[in-house]
PDB file of N, CA and C in Angstrom:
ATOM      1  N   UNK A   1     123.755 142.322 183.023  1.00  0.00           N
ATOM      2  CA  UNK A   1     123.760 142.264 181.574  1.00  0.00           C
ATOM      3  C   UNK A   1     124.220 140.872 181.176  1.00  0.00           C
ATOM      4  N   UNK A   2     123.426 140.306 180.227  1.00  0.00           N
ATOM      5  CA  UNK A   2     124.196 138.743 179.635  1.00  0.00           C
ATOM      6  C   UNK A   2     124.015 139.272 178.071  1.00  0.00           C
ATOM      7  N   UNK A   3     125.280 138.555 177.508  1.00  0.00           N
ATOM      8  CA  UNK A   3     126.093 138.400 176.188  1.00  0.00           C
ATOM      9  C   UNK A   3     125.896 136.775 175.471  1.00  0.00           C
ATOM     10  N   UNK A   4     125.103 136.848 174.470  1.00  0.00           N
ATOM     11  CA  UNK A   4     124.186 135.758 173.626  1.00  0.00           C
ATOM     12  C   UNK A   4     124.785 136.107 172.503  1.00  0.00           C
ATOM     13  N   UNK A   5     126.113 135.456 171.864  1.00  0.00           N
ATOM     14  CA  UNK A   5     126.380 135.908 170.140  1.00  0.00           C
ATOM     15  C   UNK A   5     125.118 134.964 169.256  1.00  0.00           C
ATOM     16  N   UNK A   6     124.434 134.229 169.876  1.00  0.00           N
ATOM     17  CA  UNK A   6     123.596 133.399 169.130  1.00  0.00           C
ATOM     18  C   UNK A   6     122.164 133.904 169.236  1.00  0.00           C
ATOM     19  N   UNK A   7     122.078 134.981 170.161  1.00  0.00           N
ATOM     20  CA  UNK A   7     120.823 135.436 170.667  1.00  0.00           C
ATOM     21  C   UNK A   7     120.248 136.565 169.292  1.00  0.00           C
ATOM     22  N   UNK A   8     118.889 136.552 169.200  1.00  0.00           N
ATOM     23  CA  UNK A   8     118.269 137.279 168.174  1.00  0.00           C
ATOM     24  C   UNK A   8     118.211 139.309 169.087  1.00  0.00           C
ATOM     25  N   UNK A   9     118.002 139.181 170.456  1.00  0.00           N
ATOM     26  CA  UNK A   9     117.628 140.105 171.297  1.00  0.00           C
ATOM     27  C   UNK A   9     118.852 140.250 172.383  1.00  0.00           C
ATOM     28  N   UNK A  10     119.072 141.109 172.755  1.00  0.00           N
ATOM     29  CA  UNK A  10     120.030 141.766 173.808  1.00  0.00           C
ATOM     30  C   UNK A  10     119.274 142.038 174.830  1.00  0.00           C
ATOM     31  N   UNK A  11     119.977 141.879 176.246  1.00  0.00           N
ATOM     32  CA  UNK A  11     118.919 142.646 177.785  1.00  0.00           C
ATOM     33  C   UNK A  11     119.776 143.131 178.208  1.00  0.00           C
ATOM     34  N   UNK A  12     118.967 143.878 178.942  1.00  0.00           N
ATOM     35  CA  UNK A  12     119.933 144.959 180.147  1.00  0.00           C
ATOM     36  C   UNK A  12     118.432 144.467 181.268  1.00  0.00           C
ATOM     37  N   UNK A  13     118.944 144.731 182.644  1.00  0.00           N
ATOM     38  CA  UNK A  13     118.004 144.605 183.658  1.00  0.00           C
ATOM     39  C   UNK A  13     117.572 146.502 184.033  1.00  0.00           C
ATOM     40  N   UNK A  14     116.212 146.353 184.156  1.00  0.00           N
ATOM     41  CA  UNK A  14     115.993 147.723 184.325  1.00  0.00           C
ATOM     42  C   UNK A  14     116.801 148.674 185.722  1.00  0.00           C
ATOM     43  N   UNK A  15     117.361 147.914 186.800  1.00  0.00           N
ATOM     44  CA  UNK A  15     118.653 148.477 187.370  1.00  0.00           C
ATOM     45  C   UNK A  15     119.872 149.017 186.318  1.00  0.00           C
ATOM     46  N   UNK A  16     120.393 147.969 185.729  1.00  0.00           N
ATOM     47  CA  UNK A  16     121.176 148.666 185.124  1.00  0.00           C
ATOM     48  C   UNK A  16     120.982 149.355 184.161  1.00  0.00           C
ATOM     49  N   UNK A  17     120.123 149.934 183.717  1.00  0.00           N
ATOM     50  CA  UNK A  17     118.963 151.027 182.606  1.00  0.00           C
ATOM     51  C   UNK A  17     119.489 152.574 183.349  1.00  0.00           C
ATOM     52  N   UNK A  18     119.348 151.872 184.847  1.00  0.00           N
ATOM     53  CA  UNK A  18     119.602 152.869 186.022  1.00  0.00           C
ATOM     54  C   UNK A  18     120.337 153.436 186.430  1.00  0.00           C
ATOM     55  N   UNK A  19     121.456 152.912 186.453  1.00  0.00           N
ATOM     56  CA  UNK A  19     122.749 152.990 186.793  1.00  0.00           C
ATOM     57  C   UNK A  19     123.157 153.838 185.709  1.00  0.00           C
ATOM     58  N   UNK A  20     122.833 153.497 184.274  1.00  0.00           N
ATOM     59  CA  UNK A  20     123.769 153.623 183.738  1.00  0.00           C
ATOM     60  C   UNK A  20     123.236 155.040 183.237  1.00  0.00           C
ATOM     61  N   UNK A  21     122.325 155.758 183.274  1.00  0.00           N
ATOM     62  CA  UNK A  21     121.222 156.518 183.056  1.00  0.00           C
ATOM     63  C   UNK A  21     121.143 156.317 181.755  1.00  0.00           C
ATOM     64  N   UNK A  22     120.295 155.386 181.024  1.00  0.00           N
ATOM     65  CA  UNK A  22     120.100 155.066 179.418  1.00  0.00           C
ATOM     66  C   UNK A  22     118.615 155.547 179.087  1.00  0.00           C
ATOM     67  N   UNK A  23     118.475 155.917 177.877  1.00  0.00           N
ATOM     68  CA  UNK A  23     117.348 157.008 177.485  1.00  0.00           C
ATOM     69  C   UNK A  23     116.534 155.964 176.956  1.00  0.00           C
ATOM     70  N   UNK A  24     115.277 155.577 177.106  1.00  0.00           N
ATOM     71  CA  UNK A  24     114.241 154.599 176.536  1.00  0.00           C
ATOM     72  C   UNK A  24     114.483 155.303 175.154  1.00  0.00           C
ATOM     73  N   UNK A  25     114.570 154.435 173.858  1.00  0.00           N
ATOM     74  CA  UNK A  25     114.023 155.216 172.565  1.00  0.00           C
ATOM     75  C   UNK A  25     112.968 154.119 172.068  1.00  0.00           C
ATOM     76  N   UNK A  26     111.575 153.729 172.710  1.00  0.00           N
ATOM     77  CA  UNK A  26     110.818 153.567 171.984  1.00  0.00           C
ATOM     78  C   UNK A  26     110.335 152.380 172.994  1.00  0.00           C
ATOM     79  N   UNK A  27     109.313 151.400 172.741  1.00  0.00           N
ATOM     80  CA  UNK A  27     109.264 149.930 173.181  1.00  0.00           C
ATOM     81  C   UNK A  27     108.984 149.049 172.356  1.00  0.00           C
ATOM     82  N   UNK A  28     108.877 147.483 172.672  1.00  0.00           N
ATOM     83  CA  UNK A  28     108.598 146.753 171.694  1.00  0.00           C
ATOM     84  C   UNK A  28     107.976 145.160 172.616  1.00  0.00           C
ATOM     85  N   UNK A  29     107.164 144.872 171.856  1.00  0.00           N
ATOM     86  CA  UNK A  29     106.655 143.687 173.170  1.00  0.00           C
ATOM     87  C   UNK A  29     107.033 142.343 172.265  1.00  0.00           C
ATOM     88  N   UNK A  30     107.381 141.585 172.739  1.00  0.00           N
ATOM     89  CA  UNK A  30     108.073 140.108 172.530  1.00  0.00           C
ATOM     90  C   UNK A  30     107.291 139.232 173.823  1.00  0.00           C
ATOM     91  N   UNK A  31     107.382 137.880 173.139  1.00  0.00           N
ATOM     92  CA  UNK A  31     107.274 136.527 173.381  1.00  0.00           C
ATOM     93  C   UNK A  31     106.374 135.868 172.572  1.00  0.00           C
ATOM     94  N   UNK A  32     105.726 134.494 172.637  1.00  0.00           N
ATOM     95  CA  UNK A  32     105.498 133.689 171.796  1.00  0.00           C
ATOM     96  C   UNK A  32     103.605 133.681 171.798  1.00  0.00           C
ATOM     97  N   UNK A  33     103.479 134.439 173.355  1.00  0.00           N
ATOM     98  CA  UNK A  33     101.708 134.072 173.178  1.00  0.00           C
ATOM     99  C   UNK A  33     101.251 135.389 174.130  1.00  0.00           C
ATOM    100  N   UNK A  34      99.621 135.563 173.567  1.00  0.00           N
ATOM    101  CA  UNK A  34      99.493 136.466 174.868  1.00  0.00           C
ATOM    102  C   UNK A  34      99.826 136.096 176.306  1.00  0.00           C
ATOM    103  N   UNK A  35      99.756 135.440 176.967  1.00  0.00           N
ATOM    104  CA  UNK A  35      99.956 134.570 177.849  1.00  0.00           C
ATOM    105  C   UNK A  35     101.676 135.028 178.502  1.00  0.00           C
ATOM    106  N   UNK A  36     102.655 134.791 177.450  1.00  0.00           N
ATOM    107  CA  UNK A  36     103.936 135.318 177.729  1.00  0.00           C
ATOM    108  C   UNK A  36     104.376 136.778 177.529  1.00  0.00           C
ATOM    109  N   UNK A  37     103.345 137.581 176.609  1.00  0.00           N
ATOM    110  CA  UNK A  37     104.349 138.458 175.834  1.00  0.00           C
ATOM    111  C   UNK A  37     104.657 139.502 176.983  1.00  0.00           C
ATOM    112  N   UNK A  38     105.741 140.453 176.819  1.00  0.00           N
ATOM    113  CA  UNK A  38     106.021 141.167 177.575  1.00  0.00           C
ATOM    114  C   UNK A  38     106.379 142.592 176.721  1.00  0.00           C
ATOM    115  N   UNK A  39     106.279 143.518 177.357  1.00  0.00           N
ATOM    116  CA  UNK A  39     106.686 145.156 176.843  1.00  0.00           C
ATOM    117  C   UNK A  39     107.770 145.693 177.026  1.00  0.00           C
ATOM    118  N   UNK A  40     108.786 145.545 176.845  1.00  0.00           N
ATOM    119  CA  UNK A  40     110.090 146.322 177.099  1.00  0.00           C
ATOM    120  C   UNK A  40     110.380 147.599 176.173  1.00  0.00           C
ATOM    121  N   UNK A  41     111.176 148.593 177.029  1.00  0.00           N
ATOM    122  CA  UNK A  41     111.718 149.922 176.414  1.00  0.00           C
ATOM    123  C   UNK A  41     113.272 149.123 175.942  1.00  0.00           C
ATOM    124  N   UNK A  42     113.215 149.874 174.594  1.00  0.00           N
ATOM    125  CA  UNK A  42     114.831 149.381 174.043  1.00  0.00           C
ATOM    126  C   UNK A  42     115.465 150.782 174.051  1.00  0.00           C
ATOM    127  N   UNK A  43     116.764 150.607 174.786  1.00  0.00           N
ATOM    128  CA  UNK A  43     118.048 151.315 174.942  1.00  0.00           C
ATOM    129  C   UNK A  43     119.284 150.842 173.875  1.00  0.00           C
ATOM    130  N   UNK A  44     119.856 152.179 173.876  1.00  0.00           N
ATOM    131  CA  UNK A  44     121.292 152.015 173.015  1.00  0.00           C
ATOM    132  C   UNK A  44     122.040 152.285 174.276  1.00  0.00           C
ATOM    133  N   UNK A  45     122.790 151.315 174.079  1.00  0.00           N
ATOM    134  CA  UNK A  45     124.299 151.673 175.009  1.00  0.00           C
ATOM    135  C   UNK A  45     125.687 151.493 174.273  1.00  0.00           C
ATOM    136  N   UNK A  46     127.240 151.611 174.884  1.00  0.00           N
ATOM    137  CA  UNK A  46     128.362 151.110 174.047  1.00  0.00           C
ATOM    138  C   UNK A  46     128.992 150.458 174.975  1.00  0.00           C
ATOM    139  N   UNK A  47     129.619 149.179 174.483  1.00  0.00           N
ATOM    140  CA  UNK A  47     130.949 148.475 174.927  1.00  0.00           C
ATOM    141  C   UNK A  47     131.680 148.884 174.725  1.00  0.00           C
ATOM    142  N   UNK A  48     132.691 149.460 175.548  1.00  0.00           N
ATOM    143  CA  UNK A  48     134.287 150.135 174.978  1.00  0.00           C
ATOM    144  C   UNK A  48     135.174 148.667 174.969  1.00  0.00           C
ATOM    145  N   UNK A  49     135.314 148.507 173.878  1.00  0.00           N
ATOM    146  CA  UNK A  49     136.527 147.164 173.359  1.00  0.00           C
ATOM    147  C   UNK A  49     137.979 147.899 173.243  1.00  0.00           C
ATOM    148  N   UNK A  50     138.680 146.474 173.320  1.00  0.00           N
ATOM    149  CA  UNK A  50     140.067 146.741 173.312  1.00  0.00           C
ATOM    150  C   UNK A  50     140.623 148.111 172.136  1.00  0.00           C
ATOM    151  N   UNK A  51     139.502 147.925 171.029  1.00  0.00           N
ATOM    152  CA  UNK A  51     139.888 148.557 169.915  1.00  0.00           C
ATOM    153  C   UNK A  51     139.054 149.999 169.440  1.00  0.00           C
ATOM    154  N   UNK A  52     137.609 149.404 169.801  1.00  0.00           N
ATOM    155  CA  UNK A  52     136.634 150.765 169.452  1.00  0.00           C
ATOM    156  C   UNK A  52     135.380 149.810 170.704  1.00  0.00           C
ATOM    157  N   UNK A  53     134.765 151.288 170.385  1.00  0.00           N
ATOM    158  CA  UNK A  53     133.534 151.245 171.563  1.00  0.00           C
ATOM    159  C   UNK A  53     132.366 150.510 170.348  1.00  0.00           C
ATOM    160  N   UNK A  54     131.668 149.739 171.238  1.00  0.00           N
ATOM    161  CA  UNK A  54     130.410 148.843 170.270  1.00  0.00           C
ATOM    162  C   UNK A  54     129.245 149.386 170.494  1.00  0.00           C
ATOM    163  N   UNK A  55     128.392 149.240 169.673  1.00  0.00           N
ATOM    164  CA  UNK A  55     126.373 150.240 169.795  1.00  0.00           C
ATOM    165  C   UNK A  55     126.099 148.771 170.077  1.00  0.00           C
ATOM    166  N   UNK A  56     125.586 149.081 171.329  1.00  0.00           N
ATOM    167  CA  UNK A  56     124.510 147.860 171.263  1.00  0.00           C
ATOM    168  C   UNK A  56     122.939 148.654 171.720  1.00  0.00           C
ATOM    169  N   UNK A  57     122.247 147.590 170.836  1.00  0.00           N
ATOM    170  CA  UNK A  57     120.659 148.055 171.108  1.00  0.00           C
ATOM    171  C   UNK A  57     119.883 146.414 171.974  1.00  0.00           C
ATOM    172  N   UNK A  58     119.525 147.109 172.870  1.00  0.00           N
ATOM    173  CA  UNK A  58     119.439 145.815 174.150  1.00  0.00           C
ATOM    174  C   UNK A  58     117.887 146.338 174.515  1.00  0.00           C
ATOM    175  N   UNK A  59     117.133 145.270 175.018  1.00  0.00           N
ATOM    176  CA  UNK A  59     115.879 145.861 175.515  1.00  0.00           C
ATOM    177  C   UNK A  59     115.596 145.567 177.230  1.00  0.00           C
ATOM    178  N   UNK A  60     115.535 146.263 178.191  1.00  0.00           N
ATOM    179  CA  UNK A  60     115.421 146.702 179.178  1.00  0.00           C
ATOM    180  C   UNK A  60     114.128 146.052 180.169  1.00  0.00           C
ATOM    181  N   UNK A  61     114.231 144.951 181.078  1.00  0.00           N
ATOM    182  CA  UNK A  61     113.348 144.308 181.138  1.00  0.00           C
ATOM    183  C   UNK A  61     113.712 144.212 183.267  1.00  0.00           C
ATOM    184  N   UNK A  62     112.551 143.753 183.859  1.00  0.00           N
ATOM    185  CA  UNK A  62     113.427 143.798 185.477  1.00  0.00           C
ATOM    186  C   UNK A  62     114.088 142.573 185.832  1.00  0.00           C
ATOM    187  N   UNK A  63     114.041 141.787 185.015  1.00  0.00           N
ATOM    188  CA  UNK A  63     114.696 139.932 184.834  1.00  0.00           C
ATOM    189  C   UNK A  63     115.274 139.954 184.414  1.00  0.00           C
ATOM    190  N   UNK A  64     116.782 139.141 183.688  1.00  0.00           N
ATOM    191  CA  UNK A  64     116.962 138.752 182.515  1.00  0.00           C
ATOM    192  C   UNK A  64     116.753 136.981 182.984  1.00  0.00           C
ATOM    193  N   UNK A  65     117.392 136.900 183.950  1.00  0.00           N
ATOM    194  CA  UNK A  65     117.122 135.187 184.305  1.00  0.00           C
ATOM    195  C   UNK A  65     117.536 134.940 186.035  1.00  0.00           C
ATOM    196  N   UNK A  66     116.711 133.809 186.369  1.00  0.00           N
ATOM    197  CA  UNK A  66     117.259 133.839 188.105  1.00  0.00           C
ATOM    198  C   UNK A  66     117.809 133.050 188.035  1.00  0.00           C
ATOM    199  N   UNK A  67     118.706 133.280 189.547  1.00  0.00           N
ATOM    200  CA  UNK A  67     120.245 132.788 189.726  1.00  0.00           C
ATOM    201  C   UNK A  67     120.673 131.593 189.899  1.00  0.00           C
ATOM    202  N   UNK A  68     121.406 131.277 189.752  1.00  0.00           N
ATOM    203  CA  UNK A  68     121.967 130.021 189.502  1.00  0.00           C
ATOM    204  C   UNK A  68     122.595 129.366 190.733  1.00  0.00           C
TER     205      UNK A  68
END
């Protein structure tokens, strides 16, 4: 999972979709051309924070980026 406060879109890698057993609610295809676009299922999951648990809606893809 990577954390983007500047990011328009949230990911989860479809392993951790897996792990975590998260329910597809729907899909949505993104990128800039046919050429790039891609189809992902978007999941709700929660961050449990120090204070309250967070909704995040993240879309579920088998990449998010290779390693460094």
């Amino acid at each position: 999972m990577m954390f983007d406060l500047g990011a328009q879109k949230s990911y989860v890698t479809h392993r951790v979709k897996s792990i975590l057993n998260l329910v597809s609610e729907g899909a949505e295809t993104f990128g800039n051309s046919k050429t790039s676009q891609q189809t992902a299922s978007r999941v709700e999951l929660s961050i449990l924070t120090k204070d309250n648990p967070v909704s995040i809606n993240a879309m579920a893809v088998p990449l998010i980026c290779l390693p460094i």
